[in-house]
PDB file of N, CA and C in Angstrom:
ATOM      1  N   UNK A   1     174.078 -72.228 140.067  1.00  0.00           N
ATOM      2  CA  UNK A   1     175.335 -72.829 139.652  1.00  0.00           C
ATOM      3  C   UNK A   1     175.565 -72.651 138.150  1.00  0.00           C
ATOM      4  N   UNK A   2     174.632 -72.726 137.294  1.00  0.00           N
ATOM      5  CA  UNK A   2     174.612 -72.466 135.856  1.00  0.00           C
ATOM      6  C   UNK A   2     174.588 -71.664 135.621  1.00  0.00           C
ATOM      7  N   UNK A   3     174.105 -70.431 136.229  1.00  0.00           N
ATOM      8  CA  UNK A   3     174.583 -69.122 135.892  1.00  0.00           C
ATOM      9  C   UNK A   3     175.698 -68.786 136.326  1.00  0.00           C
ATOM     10  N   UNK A   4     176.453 -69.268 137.182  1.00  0.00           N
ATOM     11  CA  UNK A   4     178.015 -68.704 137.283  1.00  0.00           C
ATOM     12  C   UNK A   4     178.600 -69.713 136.243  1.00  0.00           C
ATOM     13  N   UNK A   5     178.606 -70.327 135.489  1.00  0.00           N
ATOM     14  CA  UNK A   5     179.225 -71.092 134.684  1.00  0.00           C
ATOM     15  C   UNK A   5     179.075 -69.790 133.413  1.00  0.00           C
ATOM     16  N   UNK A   6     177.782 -69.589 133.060  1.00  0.00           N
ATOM     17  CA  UNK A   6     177.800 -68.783 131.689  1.00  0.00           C
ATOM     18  C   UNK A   6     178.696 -67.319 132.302  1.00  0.00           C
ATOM     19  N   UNK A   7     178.415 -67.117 133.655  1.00  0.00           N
ATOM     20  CA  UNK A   7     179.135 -65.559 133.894  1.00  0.00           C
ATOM     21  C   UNK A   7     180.649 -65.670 133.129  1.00  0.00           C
ATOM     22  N   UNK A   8     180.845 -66.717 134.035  1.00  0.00           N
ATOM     23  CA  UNK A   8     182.944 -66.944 133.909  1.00  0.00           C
ATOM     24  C   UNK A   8     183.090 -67.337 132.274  1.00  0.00           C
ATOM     25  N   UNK A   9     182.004 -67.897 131.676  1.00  0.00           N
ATOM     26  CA  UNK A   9     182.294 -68.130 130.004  1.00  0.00           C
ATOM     27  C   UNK A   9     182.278 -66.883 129.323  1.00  0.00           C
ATOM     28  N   UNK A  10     181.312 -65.919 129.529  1.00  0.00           N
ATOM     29  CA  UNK A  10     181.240 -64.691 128.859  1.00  0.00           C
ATOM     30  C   UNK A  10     182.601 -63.736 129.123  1.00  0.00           C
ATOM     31  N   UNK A  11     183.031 -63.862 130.707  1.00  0.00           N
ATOM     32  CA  UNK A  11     184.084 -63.067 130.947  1.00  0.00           C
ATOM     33  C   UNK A  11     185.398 -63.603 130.169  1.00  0.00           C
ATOM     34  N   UNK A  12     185.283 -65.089 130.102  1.00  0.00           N
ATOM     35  CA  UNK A  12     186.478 -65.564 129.458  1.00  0.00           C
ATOM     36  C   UNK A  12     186.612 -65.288 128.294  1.00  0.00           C
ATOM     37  N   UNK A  13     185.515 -65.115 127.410  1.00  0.00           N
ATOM     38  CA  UNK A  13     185.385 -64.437 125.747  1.00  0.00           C
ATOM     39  C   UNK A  13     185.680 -63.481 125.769  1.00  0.00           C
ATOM     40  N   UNK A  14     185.265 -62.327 126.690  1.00  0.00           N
ATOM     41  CA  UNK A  14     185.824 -61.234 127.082  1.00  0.00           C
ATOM     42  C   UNK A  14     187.126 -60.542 126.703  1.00  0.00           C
ATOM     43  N   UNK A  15     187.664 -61.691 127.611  1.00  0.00           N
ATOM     44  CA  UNK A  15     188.939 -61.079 127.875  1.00  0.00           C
ATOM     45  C   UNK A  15     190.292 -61.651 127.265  1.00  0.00           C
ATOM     46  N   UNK A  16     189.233 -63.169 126.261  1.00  0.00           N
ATOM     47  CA  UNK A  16     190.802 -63.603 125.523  1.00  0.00           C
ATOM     48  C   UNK A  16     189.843 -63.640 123.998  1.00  0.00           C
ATOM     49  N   UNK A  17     189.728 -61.817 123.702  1.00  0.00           N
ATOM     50  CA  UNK A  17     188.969 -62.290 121.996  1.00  0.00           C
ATOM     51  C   UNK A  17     189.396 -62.334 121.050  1.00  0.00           C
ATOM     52  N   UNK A  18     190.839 -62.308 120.175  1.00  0.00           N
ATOM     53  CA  UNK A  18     191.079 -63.330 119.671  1.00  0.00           C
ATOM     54  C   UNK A  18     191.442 -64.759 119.601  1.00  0.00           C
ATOM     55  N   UNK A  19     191.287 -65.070 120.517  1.00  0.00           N
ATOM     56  CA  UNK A  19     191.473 -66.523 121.099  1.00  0.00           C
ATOM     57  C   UNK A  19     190.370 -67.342 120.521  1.00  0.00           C
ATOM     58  N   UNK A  20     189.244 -66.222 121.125  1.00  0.00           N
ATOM     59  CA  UNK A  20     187.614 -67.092 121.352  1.00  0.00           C
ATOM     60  C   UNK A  20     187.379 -66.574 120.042  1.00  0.00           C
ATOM     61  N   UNK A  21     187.427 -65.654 118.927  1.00  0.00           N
ATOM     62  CA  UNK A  21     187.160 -65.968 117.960  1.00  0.00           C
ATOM     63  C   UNK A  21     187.631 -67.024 116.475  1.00  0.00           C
ATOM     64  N   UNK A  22     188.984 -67.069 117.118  1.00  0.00           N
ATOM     65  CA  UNK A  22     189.607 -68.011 115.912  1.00  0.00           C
ATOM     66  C   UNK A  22     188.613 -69.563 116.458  1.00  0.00           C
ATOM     67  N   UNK A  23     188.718 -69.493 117.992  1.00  0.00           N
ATOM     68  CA  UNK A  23     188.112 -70.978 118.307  1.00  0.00           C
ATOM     69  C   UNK A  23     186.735 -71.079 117.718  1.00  0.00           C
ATOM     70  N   UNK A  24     185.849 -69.972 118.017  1.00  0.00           N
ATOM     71  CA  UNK A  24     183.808 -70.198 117.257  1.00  0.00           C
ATOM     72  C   UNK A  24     184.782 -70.044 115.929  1.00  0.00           C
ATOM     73  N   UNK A  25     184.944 -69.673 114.813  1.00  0.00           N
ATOM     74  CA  UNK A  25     185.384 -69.645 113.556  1.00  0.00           C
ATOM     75  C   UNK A  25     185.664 -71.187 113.469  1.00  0.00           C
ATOM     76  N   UNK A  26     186.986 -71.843 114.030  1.00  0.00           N
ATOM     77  CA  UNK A  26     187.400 -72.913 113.870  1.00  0.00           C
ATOM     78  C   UNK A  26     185.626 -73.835 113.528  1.00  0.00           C
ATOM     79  N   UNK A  27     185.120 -73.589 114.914  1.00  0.00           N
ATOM     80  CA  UNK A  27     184.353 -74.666 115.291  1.00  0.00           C
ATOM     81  C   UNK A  27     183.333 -74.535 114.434  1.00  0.00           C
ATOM     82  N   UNK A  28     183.263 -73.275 114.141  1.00  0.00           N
ATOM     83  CA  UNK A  28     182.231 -73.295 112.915  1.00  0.00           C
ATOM     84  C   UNK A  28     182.182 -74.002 111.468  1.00  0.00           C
ATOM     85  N   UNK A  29     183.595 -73.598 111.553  1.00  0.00           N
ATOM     86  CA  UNK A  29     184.026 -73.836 109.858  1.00  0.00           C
ATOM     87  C   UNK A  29     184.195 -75.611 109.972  1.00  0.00           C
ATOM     88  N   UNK A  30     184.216 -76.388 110.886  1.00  0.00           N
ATOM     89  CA  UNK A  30     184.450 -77.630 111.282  1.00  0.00           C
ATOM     90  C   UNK A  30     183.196 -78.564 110.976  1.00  0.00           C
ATOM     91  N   UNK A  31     182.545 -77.975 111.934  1.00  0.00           N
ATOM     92  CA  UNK A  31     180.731 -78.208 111.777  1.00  0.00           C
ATOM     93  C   UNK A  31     180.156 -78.178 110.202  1.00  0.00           C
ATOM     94  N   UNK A  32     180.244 -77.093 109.770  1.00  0.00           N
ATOM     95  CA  UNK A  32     180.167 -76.945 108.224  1.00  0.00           C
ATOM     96  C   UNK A  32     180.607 -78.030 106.897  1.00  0.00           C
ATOM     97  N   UNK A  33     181.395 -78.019 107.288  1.00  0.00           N
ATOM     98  CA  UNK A  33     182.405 -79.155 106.846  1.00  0.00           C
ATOM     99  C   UNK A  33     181.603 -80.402 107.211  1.00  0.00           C
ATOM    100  N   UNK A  34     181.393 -80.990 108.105  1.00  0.00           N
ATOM    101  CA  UNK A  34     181.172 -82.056 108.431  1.00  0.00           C
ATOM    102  C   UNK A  34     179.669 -82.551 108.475  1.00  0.00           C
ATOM    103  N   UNK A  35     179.022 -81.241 108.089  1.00  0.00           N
ATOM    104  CA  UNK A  35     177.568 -81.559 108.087  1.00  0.00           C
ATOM    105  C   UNK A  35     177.778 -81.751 106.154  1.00  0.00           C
ATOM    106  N   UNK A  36     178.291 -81.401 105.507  1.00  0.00           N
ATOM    107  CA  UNK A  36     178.122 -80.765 103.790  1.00  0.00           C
ATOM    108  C   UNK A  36     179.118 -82.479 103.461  1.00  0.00           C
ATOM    109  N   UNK A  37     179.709 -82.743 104.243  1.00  0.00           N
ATOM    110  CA  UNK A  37     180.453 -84.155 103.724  1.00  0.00           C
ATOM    111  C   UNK A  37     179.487 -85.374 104.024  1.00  0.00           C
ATOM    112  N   UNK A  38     178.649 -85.195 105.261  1.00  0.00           N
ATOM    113  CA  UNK A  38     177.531 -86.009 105.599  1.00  0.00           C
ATOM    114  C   UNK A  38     176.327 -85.939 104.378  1.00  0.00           C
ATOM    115  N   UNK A  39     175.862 -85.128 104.169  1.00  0.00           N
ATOM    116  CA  UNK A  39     175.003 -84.585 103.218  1.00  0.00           C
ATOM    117  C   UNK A  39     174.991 -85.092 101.581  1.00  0.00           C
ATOM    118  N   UNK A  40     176.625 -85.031 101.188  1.00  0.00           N
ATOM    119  CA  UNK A  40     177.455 -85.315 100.225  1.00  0.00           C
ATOM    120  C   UNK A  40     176.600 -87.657  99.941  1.00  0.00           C
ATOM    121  N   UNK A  41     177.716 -87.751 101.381  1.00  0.00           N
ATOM    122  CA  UNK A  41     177.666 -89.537 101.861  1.00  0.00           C
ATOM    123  C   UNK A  41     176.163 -89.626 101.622  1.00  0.00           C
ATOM    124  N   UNK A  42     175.355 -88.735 102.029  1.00  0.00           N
ATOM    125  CA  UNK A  42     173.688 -89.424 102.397  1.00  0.00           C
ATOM    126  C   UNK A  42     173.148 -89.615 100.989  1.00  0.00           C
ATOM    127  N   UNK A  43     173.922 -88.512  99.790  1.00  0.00           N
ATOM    128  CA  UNK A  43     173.283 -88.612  98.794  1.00  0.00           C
ATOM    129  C   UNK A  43     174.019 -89.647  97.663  1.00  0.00           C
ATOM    130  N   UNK A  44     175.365 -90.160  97.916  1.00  0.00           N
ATOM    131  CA  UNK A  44     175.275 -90.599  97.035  1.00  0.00           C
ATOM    132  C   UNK A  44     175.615 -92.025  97.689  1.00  0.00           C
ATOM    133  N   UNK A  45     174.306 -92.790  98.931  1.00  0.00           N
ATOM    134  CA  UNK A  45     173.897 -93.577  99.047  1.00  0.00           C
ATOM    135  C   UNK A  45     172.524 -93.625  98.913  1.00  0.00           C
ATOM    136  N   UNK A  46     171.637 -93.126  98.680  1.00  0.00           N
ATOM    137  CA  UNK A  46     170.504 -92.918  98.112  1.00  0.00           C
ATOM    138  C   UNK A  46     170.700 -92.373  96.706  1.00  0.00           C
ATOM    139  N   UNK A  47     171.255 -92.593  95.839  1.00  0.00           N
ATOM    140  CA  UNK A  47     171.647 -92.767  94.571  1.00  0.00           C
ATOM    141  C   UNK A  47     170.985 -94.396  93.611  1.00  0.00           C
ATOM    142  N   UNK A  48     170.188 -93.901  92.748  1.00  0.00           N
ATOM    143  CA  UNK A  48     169.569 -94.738  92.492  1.00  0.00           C
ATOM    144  C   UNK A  48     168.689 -96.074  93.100  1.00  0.00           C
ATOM    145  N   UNK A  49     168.301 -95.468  94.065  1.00  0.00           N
ATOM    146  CA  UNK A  49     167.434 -96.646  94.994  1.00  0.00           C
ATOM    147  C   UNK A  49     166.043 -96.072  94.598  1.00  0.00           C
ATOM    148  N   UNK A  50     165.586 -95.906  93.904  1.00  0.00           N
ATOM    149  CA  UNK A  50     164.044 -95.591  93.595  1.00  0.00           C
ATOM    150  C   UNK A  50     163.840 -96.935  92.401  1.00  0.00           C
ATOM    151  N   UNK A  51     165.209 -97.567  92.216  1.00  0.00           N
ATOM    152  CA  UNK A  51     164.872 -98.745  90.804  1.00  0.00           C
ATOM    153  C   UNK A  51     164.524-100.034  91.854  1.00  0.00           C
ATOM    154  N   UNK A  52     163.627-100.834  91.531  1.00  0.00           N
ATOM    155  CA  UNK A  52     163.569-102.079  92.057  1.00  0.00           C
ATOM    156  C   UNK A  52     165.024-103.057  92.239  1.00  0.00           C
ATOM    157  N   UNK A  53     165.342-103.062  90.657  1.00  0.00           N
ATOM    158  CA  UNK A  53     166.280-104.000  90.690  1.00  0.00           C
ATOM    159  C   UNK A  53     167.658-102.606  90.452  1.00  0.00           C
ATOM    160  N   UNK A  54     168.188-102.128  91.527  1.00  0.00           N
ATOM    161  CA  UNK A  54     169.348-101.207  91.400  1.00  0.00           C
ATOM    162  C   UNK A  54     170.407-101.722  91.171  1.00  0.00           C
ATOM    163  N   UNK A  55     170.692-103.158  91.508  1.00  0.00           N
ATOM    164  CA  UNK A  55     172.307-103.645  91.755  1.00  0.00           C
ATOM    165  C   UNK A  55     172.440-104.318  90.181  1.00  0.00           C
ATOM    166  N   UNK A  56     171.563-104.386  89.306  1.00  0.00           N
ATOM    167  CA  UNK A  56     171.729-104.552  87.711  1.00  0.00           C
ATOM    168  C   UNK A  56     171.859-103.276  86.800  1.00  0.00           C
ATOM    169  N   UNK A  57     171.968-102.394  87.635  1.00  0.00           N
ATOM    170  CA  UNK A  57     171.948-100.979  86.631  1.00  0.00           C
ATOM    171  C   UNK A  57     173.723-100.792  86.234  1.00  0.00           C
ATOM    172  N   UNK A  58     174.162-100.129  85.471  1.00  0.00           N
ATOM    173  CA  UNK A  58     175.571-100.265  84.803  1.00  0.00           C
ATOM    174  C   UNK A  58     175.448 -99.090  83.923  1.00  0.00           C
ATOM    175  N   UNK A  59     176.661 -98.484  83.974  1.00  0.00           N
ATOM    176  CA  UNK A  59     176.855 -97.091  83.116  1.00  0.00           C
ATOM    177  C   UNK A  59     177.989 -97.474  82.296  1.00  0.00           C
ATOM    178  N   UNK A  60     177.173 -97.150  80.979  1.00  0.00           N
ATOM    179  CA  UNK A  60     178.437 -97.414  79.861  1.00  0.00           C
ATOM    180  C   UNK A  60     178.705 -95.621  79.780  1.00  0.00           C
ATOM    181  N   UNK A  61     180.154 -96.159  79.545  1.00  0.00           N
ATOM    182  CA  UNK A  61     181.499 -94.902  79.235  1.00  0.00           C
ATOM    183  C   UNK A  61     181.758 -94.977  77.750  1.00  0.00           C
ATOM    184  N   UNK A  62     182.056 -93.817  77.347  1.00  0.00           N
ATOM    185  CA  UNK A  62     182.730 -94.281  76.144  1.00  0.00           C
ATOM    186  C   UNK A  62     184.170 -93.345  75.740  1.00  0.00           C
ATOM    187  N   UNK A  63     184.798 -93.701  75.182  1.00  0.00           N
ATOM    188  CA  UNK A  63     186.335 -93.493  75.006  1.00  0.00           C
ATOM    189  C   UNK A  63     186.197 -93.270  73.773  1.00  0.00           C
ATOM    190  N   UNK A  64     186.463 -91.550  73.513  1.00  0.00           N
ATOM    191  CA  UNK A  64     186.557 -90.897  72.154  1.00  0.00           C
ATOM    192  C   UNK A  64     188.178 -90.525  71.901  1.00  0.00           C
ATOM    193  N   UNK A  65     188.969 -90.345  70.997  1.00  0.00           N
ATOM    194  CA  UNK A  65     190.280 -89.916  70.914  1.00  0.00           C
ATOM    195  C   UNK A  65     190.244 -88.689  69.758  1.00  0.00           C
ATOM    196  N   UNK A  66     190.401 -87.903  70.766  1.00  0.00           N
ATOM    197  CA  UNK A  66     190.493 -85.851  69.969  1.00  0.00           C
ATOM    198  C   UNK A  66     191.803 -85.155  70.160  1.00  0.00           C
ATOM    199  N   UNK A  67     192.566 -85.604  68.749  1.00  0.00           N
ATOM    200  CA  UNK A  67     193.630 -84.713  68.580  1.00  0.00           C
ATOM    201  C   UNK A  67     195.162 -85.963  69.582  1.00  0.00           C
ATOM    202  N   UNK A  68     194.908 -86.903  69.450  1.00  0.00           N
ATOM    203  CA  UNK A  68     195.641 -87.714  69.799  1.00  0.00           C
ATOM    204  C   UNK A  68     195.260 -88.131  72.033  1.00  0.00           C
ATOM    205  N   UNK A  69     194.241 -87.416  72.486  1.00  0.00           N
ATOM    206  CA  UNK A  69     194.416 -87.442  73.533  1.00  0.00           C
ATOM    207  C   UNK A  69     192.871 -88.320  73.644  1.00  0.00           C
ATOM    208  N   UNK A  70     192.517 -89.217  74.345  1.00  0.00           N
ATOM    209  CA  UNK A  70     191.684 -89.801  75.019  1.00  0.00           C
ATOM    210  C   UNK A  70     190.492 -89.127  75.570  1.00  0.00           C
ATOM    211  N   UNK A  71     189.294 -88.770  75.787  1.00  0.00           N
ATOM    212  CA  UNK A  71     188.338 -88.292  76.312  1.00  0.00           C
ATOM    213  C   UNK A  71     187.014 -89.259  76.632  1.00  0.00           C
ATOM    214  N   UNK A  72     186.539 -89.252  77.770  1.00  0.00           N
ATOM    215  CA  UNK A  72     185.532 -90.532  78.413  1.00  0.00           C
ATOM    216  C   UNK A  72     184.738 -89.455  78.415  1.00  0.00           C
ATOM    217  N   UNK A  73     183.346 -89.798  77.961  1.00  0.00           N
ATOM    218  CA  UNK A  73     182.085 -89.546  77.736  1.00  0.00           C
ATOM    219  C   UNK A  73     181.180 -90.164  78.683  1.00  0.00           C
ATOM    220  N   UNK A  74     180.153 -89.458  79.164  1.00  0.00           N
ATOM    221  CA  UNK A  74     179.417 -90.628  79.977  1.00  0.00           C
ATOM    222  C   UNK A  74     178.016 -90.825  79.302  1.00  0.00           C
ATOM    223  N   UNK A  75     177.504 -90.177  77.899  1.00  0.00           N
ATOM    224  CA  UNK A  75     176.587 -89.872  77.192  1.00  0.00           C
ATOM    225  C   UNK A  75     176.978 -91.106  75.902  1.00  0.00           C
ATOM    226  N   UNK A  76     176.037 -91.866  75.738  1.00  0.00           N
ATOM    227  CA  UNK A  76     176.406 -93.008  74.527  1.00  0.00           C
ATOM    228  C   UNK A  76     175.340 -92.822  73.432  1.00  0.00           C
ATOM    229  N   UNK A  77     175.183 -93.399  72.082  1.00  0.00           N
ATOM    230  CA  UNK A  77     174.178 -93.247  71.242  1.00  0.00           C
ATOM    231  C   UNK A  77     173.262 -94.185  71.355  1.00  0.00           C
ATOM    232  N   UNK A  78     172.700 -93.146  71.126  1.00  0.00           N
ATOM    233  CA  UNK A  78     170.653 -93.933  71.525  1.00  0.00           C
ATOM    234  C   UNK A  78     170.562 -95.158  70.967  1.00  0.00           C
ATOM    235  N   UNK A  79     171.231 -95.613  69.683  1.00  0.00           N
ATOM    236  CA  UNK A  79     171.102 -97.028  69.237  1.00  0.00           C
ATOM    237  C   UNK A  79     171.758 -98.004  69.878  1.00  0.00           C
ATOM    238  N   UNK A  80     172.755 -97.580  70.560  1.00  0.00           N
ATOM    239  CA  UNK A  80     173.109 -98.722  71.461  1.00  0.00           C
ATOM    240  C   UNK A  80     171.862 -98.808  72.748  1.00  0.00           C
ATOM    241  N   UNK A  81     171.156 -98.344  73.456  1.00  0.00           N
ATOM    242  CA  UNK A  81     170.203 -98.958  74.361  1.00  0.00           C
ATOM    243  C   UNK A  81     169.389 -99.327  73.022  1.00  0.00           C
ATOM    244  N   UNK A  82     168.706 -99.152  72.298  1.00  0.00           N
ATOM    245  CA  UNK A  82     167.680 -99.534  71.269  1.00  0.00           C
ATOM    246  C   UNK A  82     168.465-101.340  71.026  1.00  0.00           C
ATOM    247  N   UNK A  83     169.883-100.998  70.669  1.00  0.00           N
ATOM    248  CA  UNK A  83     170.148-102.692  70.480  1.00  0.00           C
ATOM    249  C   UNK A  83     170.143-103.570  71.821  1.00  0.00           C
ATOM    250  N   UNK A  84     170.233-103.219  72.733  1.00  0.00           N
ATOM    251  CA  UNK A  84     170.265-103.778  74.492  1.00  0.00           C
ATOM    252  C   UNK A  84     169.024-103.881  74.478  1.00  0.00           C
ATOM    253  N   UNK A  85     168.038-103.208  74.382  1.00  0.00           N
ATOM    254  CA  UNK A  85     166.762-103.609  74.464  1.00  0.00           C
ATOM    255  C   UNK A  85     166.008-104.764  73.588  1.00  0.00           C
ATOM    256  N   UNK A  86     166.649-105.003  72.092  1.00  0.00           N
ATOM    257  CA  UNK A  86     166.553-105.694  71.345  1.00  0.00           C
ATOM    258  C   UNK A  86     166.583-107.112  71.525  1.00  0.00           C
ATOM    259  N   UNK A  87     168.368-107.608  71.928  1.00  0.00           N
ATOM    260  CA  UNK A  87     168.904-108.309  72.139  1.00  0.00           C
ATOM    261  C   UNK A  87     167.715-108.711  73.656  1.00  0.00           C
ATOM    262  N   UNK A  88     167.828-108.145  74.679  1.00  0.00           N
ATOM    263  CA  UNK A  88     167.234-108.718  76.031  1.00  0.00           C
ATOM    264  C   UNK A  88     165.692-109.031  75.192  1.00  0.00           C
ATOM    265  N   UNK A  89     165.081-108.843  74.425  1.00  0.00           N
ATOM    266  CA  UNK A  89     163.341-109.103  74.182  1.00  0.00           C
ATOM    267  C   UNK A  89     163.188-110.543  73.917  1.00  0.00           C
ATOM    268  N   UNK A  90     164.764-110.911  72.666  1.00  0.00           N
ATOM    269  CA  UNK A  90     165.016-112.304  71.927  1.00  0.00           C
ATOM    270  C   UNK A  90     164.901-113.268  73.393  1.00  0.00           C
ATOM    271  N   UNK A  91     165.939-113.220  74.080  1.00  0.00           N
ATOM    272  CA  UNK A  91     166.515-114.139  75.118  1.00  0.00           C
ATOM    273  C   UNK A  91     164.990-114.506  76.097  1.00  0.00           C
TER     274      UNK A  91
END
């Protein structure tokens, strides 16, 4: 019975091939897609979970203005963690 199923599938590729190739293309390019967006999700939920305490971590931005236009940085100067570290030793 399963081999007349693959017969009539092969004949049907056969005989409608651009049909059956836009469809494996489609289905390919679909799959692809949907594995690389999964992949994407997996990583940036395992994004910083190697820290104990992750849900206290915080990214400072900083807002430079070049030539009248705004630019966000995600790189800050080393003396600002040196003073965060400072400040948290006192308390």
């Amino acid at each position: 019975m399963i081999r007349n199923y693959f017969t009539a599938a092969i004949r049907h590729l056969q005989n409608n091939k651009g049909f059956s190739i836009m469809n494996i293309a489609g289905l390919a390019v679909g799959i692809t897609c949907a594995a690389l967006i999964f992949l994407w999700v997996e990583n940036e939920y395992a994004y910083n979970h190697n820290f104990p305490k992750r849900d206290h971590l915080y990214r400072v931005m900083e807002i430079q203005t070049y030539e009248g236009k705004p630019a966000t940085f995600i790189g800050t100067p080393g003396p600002l963690a040196e003073g965060r570290s400072k400040r948290r030793s006192r308390a």
